[in-house]
C-alpha atoms as a PDB file:
ATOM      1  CA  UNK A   1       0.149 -47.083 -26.236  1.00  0.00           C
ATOM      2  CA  UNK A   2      -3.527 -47.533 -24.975  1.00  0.00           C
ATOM      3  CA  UNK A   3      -5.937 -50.177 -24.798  1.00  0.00           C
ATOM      4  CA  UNK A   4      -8.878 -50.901 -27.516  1.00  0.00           C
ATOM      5  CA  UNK A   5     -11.093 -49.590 -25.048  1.00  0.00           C
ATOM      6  CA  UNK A   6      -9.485 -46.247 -24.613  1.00  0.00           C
ATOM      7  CA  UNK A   7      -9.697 -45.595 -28.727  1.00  0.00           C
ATOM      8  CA  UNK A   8     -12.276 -42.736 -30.132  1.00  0.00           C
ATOM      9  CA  UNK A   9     -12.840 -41.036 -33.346  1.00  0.00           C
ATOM     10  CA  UNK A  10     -11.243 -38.012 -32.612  1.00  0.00           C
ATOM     11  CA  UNK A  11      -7.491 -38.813 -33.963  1.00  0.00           C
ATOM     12  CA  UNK A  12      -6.046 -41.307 -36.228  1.00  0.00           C
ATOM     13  CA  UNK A  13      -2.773 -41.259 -33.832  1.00  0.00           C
ATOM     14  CA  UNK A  14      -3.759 -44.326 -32.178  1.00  0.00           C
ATOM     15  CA  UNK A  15      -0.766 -46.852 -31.432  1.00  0.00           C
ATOM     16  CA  UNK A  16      -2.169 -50.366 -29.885  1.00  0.00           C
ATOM     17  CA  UNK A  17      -1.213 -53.878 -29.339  1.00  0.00           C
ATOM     18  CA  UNK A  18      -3.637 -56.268 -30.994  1.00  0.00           C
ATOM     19  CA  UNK A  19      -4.029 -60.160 -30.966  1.00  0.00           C
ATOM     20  CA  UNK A  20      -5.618 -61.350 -34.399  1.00  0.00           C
ATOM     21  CA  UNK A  21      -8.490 -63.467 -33.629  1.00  0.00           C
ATOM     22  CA  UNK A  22      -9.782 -63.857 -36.902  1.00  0.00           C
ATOM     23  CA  UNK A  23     -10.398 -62.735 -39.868  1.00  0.00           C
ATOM     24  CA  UNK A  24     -12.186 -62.916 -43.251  1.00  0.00           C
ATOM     25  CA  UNK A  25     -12.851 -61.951 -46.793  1.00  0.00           C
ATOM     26  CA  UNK A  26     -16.679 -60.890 -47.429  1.00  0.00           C
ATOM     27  CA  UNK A  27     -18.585 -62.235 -49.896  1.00  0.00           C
ATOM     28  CA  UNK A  28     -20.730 -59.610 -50.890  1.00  0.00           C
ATOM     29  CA  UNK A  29     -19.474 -57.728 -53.950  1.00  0.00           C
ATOM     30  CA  UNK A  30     -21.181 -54.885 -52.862  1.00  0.00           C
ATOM     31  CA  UNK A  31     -19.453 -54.064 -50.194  1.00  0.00           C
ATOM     32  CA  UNK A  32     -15.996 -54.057 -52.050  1.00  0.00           C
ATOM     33  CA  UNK A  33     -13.041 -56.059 -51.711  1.00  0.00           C
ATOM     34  CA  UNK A  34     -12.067 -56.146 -48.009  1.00  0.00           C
ATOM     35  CA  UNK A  35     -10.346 -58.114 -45.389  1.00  0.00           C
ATOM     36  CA  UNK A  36     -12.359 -58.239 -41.940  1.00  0.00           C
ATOM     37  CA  UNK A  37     -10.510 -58.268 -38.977  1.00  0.00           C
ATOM     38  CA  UNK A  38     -11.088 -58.922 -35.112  1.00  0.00           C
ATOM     39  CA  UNK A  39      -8.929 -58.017 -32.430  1.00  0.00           C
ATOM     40  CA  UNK A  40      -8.080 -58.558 -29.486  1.00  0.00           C
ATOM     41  CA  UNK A  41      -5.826 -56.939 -26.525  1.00  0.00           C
ATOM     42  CA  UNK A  42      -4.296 -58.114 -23.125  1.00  0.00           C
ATOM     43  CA  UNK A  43      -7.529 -57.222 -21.249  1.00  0.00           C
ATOM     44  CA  UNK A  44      -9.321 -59.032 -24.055  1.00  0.00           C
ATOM     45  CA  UNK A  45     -11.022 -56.198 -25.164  1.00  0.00           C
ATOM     46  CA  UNK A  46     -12.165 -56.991 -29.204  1.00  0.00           C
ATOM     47  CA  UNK A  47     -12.921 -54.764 -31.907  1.00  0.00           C
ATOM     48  CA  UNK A  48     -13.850 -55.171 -35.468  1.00  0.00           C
ATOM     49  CA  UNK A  49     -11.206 -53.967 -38.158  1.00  0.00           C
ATOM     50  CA  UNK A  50     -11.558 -53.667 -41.728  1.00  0.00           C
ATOM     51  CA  UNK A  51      -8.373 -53.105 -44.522  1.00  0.00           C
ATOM     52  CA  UNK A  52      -9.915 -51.858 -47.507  1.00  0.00           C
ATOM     53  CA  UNK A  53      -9.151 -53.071 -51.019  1.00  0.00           C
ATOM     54  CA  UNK A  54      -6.178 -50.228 -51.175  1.00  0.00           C
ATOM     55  CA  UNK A  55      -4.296 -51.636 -48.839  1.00  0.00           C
ATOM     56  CA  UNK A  56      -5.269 -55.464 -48.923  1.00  0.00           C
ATOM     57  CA  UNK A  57      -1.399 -56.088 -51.198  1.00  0.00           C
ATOM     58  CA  UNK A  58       0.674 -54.745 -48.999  1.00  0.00           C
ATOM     59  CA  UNK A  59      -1.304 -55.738 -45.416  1.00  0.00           C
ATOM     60  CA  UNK A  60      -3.283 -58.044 -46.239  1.00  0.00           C
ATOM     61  CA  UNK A  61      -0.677 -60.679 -45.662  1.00  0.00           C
ATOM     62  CA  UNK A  62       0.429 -59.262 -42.472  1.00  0.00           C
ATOM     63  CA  UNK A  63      -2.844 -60.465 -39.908  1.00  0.00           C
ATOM     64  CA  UNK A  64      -1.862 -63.772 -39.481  1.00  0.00           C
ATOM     65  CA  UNK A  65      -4.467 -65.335 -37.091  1.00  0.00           C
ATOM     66  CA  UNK A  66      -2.548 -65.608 -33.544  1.00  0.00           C
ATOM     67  CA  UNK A  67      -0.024 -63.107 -34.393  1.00  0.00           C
ATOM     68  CA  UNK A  68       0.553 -60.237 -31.995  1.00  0.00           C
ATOM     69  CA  UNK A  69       0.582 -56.402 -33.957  1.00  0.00           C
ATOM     70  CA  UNK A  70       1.623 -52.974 -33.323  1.00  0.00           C
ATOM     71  CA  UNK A  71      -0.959 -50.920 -34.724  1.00  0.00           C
ATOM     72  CA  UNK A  72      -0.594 -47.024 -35.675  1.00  0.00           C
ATOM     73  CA  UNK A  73      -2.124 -44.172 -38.054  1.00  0.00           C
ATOM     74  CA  UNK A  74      -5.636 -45.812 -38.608  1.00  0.00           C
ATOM     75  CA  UNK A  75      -9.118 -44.412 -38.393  1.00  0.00           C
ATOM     76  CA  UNK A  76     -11.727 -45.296 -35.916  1.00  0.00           C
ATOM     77  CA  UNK A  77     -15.675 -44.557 -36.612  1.00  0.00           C
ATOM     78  CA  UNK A  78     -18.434 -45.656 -34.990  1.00  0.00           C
ATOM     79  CA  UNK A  79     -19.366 -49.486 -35.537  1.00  0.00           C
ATOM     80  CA  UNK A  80     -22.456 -50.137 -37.683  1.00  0.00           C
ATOM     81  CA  UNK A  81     -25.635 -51.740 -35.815  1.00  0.00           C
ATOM     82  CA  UNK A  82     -25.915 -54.029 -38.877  1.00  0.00           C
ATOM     83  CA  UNK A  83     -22.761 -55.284 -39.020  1.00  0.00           C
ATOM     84  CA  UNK A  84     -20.877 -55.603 -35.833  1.00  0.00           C
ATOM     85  CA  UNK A  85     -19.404 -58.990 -34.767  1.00  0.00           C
ATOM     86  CA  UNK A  86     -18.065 -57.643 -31.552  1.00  0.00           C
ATOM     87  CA  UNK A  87     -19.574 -55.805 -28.800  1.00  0.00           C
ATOM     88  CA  UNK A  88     -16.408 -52.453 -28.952  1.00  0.00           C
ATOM     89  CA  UNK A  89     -18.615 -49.430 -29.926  1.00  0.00           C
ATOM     90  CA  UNK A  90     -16.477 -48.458 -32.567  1.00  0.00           C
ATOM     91  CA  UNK A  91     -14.314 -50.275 -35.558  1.00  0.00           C
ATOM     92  CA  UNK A  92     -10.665 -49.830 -37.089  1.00  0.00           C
ATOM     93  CA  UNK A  93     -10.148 -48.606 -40.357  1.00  0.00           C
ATOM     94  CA  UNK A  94      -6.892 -48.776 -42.601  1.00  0.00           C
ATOM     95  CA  UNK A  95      -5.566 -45.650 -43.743  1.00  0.00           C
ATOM     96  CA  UNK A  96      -2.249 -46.262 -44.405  1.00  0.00           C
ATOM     97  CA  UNK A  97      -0.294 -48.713 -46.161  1.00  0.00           C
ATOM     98  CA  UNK A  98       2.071 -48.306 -42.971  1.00  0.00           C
ATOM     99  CA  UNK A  99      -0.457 -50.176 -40.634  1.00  0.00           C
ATOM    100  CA  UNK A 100       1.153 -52.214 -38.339  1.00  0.00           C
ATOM    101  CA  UNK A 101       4.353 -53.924 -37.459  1.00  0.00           C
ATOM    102  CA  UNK A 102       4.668 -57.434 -36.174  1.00  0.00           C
ATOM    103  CA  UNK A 103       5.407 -58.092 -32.510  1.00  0.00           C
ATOM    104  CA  UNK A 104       8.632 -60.193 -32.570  1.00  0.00           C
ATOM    105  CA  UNK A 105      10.118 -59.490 -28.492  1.00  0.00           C
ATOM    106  CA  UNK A 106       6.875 -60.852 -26.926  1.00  0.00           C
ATOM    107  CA  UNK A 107       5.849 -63.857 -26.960  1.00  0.00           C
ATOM    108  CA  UNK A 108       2.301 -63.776 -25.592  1.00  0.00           C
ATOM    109  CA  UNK A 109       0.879 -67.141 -26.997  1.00  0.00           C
ATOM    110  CA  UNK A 110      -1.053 -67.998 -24.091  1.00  0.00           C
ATOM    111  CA  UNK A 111      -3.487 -65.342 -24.531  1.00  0.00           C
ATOM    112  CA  UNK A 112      -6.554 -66.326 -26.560  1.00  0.00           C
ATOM    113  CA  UNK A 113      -5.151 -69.928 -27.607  1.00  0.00           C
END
């Protein structure tokens, strides 16, 4: 397990812990149907995360604002310069319906109330 700062674009074995700060639906139908994501981990370290329309059924649901994940088996690429609501150099992608898993043993609610 590493932290969000440790991630590059060199694998897509990545496995983090991730708070869900918030997240968001775009309006632009240009863009696609996406959900926008921003993380956070224990050294509050964000990034920016985006599940594409593939994927938005069966994960959608799962980032529940304040809600701890495991996250594994996504891409990272560099973060654009004209969209990029945190400061993290580089931005989660989905490529797998098999995302994340929720973080039931740890309760961690003080972090990022």
């Amino acid at each position: 397990m590493v932290y969000l700062d440790e991630i590059r674009p060199w694998k897509t074995a990545w496995l983090i812990e991730a708070k869900v700060l918030h997240t968001w639906k775009p309006s632009n139908a240009s863009f696609g149907e996406s959900l926008e994501i921003i993380l956070s981990d224990k050294k509050g370290c964000k990034i920016h995360a985006t599940c594409k329309k593939n994927y938005l059924k069966t994960l959608g649901e799962e980032f529940k604002v304040g809600e701890w994940k495991k996250l594994y088996n996504f891409q990272v690429s560099a973060a654009c310069k004209h969209c990029r609501p945190t400061q993290h150099m580089y931005k989660i992608t989905s490529s797998t319906r098999r995302l994340l898993n929720p973080l039931i043993s740890k309760k961690m609610t003080c972090f990022f109330h």
